[in-house]
C-alpha atoms as a PDB file:
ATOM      1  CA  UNK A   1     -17.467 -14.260  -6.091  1.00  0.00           C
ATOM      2  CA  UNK A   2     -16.961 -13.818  -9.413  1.00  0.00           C
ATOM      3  CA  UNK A   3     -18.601 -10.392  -9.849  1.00  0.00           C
ATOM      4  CA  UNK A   4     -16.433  -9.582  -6.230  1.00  0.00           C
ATOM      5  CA  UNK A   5     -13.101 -10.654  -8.781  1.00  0.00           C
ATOM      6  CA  UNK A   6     -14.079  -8.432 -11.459  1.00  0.00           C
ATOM      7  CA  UNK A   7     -14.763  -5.364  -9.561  1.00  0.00           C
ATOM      8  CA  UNK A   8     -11.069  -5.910  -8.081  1.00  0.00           C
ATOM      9  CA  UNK A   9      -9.507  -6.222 -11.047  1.00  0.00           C
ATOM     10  CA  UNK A  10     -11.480  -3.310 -12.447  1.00  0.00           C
ATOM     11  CA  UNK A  11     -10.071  -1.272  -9.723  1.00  0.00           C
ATOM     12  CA  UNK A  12      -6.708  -2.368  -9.978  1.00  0.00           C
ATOM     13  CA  UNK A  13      -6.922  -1.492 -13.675  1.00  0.00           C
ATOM     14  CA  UNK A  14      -7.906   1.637 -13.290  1.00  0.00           C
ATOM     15  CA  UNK A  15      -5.967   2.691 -10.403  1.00  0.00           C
ATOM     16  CA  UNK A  16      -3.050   1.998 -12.738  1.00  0.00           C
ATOM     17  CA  UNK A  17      -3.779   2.996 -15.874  1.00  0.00           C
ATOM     18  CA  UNK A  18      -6.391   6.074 -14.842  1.00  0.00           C
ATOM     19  CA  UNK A  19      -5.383   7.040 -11.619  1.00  0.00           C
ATOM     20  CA  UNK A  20      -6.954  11.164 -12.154  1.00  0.00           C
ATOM     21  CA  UNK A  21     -10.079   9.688 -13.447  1.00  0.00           C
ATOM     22  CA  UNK A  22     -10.463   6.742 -10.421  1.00  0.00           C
ATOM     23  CA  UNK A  23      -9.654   9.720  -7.782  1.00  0.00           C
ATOM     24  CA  UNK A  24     -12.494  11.650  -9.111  1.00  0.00           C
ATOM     25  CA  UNK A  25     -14.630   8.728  -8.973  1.00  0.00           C
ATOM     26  CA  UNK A  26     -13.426   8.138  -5.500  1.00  0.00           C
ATOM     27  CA  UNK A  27     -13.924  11.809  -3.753  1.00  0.00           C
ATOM     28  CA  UNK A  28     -17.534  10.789  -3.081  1.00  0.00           C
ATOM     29  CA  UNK A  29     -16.968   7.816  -1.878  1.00  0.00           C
ATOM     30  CA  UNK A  30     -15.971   7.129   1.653  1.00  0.00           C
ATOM     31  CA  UNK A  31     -15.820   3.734   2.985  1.00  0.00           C
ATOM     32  CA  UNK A  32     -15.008   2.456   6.579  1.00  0.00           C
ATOM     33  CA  UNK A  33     -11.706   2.953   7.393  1.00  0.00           C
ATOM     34  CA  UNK A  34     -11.135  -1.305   7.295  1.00  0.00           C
ATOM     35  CA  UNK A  35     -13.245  -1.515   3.721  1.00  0.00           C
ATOM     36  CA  UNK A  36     -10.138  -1.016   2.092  1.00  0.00           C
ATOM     37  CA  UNK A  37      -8.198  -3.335   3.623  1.00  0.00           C
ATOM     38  CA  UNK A  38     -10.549  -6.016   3.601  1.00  0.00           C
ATOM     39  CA  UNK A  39     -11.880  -5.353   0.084  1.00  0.00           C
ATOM     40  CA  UNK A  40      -9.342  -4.210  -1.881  1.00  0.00           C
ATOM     41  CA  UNK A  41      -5.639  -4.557  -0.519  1.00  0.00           C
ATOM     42  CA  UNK A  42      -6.229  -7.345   1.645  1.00  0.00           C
ATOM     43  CA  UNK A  43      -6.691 -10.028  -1.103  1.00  0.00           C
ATOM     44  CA  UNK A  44      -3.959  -8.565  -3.133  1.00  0.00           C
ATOM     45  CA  UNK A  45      -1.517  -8.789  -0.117  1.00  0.00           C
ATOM     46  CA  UNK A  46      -3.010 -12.626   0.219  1.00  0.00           C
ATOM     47  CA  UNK A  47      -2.365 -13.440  -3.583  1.00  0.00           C
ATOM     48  CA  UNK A  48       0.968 -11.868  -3.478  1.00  0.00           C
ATOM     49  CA  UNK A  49       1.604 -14.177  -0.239  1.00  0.00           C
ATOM     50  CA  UNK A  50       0.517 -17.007  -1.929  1.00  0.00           C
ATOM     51  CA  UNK A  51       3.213 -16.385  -4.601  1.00  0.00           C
ATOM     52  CA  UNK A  52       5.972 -15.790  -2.181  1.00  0.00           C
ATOM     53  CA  UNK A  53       4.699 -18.693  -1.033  1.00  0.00           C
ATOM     54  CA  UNK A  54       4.838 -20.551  -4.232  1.00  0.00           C
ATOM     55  CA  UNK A  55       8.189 -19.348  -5.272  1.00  0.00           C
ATOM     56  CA  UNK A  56       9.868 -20.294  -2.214  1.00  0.00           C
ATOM     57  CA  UNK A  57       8.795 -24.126  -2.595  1.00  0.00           C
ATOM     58  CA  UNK A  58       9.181 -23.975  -6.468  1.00  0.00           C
ATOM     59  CA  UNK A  59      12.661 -22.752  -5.493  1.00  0.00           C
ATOM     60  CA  UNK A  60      13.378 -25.826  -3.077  1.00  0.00           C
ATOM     61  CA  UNK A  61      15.888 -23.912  -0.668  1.00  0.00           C
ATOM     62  CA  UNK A  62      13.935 -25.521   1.689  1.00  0.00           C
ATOM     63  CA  UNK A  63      12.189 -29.040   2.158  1.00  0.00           C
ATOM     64  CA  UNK A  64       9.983 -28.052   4.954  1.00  0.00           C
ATOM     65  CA  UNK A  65       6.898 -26.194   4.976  1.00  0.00           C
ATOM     66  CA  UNK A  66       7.817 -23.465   7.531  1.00  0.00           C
ATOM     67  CA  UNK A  67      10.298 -21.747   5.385  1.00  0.00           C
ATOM     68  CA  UNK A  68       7.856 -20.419   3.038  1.00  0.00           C
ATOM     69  CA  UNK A  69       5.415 -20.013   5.093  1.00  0.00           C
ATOM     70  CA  UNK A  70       7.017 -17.777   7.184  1.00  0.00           C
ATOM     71  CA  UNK A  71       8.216 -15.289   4.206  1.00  0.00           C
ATOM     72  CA  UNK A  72       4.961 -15.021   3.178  1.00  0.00           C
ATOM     73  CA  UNK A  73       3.592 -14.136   6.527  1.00  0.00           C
ATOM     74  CA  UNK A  74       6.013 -11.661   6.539  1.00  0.00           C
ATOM     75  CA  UNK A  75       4.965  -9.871   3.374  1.00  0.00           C
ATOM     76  CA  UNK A  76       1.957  -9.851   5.171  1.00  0.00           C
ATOM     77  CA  UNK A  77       2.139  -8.328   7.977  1.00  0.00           C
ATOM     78  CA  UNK A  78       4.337  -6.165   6.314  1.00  0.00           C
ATOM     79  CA  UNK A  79       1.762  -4.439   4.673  1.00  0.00           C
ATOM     80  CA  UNK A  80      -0.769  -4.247   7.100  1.00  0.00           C
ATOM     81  CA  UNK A  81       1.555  -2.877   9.409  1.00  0.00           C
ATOM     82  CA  UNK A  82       2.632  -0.522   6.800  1.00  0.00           C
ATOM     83  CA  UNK A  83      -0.893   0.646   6.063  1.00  0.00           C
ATOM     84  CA  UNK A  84      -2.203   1.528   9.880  1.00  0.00           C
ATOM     85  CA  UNK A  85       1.457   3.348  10.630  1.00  0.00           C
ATOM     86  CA  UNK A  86       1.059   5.673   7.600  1.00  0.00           C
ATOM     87  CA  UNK A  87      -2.260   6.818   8.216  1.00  0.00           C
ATOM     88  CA  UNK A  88      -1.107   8.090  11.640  1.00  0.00           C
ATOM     89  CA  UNK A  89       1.963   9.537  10.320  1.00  0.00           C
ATOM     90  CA  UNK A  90      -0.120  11.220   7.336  1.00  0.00           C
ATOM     91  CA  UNK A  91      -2.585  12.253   9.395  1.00  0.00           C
ATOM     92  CA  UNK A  92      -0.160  14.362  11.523  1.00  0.00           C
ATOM     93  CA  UNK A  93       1.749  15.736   8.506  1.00  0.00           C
ATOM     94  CA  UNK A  94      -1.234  17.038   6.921  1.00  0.00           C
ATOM     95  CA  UNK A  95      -1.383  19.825   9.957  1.00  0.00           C
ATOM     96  CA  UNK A  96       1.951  20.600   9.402  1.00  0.00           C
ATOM     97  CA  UNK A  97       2.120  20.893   5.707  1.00  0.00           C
ATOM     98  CA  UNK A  98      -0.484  23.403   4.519  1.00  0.00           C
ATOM     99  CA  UNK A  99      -4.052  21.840   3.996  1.00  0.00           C
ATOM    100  CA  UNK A 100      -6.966  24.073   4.437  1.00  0.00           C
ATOM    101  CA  UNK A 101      -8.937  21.364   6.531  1.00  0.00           C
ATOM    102  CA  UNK A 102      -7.038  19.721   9.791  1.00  0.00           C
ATOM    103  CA  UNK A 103      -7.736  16.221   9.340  1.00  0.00           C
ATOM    104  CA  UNK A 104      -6.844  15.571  12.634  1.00  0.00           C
ATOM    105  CA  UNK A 105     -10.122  17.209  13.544  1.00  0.00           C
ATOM    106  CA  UNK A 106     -12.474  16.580  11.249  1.00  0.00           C
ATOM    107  CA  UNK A 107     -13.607  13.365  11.953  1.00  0.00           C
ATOM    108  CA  UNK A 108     -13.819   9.525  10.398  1.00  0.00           C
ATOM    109  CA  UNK A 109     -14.312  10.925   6.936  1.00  0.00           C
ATOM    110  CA  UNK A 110     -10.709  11.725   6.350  1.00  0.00           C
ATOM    111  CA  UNK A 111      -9.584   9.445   7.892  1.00  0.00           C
ATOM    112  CA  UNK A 112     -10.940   7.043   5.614  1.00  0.00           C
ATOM    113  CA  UNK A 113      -9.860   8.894   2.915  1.00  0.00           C
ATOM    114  CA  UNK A 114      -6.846   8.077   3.928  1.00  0.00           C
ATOM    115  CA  UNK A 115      -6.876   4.676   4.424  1.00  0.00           C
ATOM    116  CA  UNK A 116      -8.282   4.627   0.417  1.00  0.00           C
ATOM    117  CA  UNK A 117      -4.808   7.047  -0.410  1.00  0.00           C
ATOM    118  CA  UNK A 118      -2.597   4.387   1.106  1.00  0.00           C
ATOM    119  CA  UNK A 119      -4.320   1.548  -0.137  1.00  0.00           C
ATOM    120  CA  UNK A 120      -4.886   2.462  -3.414  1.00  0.00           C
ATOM    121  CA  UNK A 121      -1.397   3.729  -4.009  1.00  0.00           C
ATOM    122  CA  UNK A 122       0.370   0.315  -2.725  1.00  0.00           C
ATOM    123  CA  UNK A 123      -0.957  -1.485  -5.556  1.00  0.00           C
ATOM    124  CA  UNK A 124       2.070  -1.360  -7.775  1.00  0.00           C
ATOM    125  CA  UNK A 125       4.192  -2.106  -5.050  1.00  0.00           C
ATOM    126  CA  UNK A 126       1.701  -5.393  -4.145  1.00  0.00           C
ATOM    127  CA  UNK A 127       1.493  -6.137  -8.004  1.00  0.00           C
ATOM    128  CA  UNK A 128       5.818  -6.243  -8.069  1.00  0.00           C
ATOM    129  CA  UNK A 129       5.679  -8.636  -5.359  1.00  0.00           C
ATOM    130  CA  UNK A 130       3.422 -11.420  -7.091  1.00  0.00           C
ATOM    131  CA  UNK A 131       6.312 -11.281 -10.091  1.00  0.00           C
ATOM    132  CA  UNK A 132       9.067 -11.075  -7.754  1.00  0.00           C
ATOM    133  CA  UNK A 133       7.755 -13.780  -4.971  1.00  0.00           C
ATOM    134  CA  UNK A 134       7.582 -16.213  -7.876  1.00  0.00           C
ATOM    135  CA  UNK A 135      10.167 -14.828  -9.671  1.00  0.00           C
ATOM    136  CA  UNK A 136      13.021 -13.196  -7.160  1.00  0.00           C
ATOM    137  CA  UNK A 137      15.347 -12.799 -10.169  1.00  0.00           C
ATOM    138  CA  UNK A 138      12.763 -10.039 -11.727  1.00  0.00           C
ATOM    139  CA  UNK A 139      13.729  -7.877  -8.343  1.00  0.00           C
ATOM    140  CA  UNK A 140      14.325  -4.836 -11.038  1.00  0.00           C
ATOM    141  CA  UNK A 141      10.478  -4.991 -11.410  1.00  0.00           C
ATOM    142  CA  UNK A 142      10.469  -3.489  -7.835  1.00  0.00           C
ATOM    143  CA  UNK A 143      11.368  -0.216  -9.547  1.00  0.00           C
ATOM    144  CA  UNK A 144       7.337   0.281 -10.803  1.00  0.00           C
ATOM    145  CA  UNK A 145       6.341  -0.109  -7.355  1.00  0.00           C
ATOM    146  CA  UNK A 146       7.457   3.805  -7.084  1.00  0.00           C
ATOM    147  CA  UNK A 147       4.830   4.451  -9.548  1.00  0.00           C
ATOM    148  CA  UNK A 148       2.741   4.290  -6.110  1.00  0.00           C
ATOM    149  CA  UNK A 149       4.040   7.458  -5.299  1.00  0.00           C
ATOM    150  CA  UNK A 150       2.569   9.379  -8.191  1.00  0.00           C
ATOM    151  CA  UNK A 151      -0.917   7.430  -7.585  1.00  0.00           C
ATOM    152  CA  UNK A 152      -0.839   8.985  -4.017  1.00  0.00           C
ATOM    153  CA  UNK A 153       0.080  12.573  -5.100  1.00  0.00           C
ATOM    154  CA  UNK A 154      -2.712  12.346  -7.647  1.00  0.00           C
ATOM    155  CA  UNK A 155      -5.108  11.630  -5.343  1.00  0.00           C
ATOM    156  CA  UNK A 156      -4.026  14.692  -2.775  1.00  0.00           C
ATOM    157  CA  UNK A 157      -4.730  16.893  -5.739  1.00  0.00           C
ATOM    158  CA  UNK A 158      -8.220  15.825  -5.977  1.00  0.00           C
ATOM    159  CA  UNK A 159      -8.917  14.453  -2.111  1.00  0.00           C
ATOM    160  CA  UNK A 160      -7.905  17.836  -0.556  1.00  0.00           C
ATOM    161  CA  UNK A 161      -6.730  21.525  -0.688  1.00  0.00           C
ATOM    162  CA  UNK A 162      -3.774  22.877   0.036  1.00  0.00           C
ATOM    163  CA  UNK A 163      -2.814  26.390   0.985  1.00  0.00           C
ATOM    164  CA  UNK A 164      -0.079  28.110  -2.408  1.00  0.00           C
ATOM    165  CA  UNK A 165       1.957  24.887  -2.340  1.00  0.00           C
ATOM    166  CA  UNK A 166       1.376  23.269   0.791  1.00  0.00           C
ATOM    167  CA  UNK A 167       0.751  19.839  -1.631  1.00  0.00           C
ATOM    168  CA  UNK A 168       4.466  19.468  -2.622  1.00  0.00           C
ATOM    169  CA  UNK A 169       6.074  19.837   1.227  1.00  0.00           C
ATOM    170  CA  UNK A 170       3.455  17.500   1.831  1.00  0.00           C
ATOM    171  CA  UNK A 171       4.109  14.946  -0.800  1.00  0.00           C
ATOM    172  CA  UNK A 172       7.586  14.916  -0.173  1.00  0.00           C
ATOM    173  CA  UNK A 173       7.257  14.657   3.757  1.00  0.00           C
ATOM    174  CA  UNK A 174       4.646  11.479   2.503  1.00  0.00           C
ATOM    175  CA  UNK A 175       7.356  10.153   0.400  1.00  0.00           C
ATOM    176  CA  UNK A 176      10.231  10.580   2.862  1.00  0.00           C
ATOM    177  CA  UNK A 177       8.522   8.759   5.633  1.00  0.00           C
ATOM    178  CA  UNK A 178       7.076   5.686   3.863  1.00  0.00           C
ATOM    179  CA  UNK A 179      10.445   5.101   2.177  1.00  0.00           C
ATOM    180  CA  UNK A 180      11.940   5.118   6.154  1.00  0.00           C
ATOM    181  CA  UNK A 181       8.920   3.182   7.423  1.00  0.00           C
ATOM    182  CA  UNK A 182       9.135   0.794   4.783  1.00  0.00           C
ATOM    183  CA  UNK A 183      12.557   0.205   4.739  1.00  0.00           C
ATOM    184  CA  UNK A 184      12.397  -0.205   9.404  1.00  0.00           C
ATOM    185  CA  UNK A 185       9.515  -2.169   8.935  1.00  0.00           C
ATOM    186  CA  UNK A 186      11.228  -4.667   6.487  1.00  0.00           C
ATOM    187  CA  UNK A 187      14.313  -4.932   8.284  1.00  0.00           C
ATOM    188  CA  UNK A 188      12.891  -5.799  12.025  1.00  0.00           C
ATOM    189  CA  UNK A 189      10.502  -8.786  10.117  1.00  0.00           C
ATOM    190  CA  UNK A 190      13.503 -10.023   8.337  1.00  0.00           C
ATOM    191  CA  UNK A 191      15.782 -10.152  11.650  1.00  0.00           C
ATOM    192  CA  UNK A 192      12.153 -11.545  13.608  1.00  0.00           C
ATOM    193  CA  UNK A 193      11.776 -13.975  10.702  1.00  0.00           C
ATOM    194  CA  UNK A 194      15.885 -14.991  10.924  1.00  0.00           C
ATOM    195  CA  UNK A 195      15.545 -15.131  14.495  1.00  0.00           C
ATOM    196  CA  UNK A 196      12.276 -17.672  14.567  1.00  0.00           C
ATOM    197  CA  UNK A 197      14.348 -19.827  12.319  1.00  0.00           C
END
């Protein structure tokens, strides 16, 4: 468990800090489309639940359980949700946008790689939410979760190629549609989570 813990954090770390560096690392590598969710952002999304979590009883807006419960649930499924929608949505952009190979027929590989782009680049935005689940008055912190965005377009550069500059209509067709996908997403769990309570 507690060489599992390091090699997380050791990721995280240099997902942040050397995201060029990690992507070459990573090009080689292709893990099931599920590895990582359950290896890497699943137990962030869990910790940062657990501080939502936290934050909401520490905050006492509530003296039942359910409450917080709920909001982190929420966050949760949030991001899941999040994570399976945009590798459909990706995966059809990526025909329309100029890369040399068609992911949509070239089997499992890609589409692993990208479940590791999506993963890997919601870490800042997963990291935010542990500080502002605890903390909801550090909600400016959710400003480095667009830092994500350059950790994705970093690894395009070095996951595939792109036809003169097929990468930037592609990036900004990425960017575009997780901001809107985001942003429905949140909004039907927070009326679902209004209307359970």
């Amino acid at each position: 468990m507690k060489i599992y813990f390091k090699e997380l954090y050791n990721s995280v770390t240099a997902v942040l800090f050397e995201p060029v560096l990690f992507w070459k690392k990573q090009k080689s590598y292709t893990p099931s489309i599920l590895k990582p969710v359950t290896h890497y952002i699943g137990p962030l999304v869990l910790f940062s639940a657990l501080c939502i979590f936290a934050g909401e009883l520490f905050r006492g807006s509530r003296l039942y359980l359910f409450f917080p419960v709920m909001k982190a649930v929420r966050k949760m499924v949030l991001f899941m949700l999040y994570y399976f929608i945009m590798i459909f949505i990706i995966k059809e952009l990526i025909a329309l946008t100029g890369i040399k190979k068609d992911i949509r027929t070239s089997g499992k590989k890609d589409i692993r790689t990208l479940g590791k782009l999506i993963s890997y680049s919601l870490t800042p935005v997963i990291l935010t939410s542990f500080f502002t689940g605890l903390f909801p008055f550090l909600y400016v912190l959710d400003i480095f979760g667009l830092y994500g965005f350059y950790i994705f377009l970093t690894g395009i550069k070095t996951m595939f190629q792109f036809r003169d500059k097929g990468q930037y209509a592609f990036f900004i067709s990425v960017v575009i549609s997780a901001l809107v996908i985001y942003g429905i997403l949140s909004i039907i769990l927070s009326k679902l989570l209004t209307a359970i309570l």
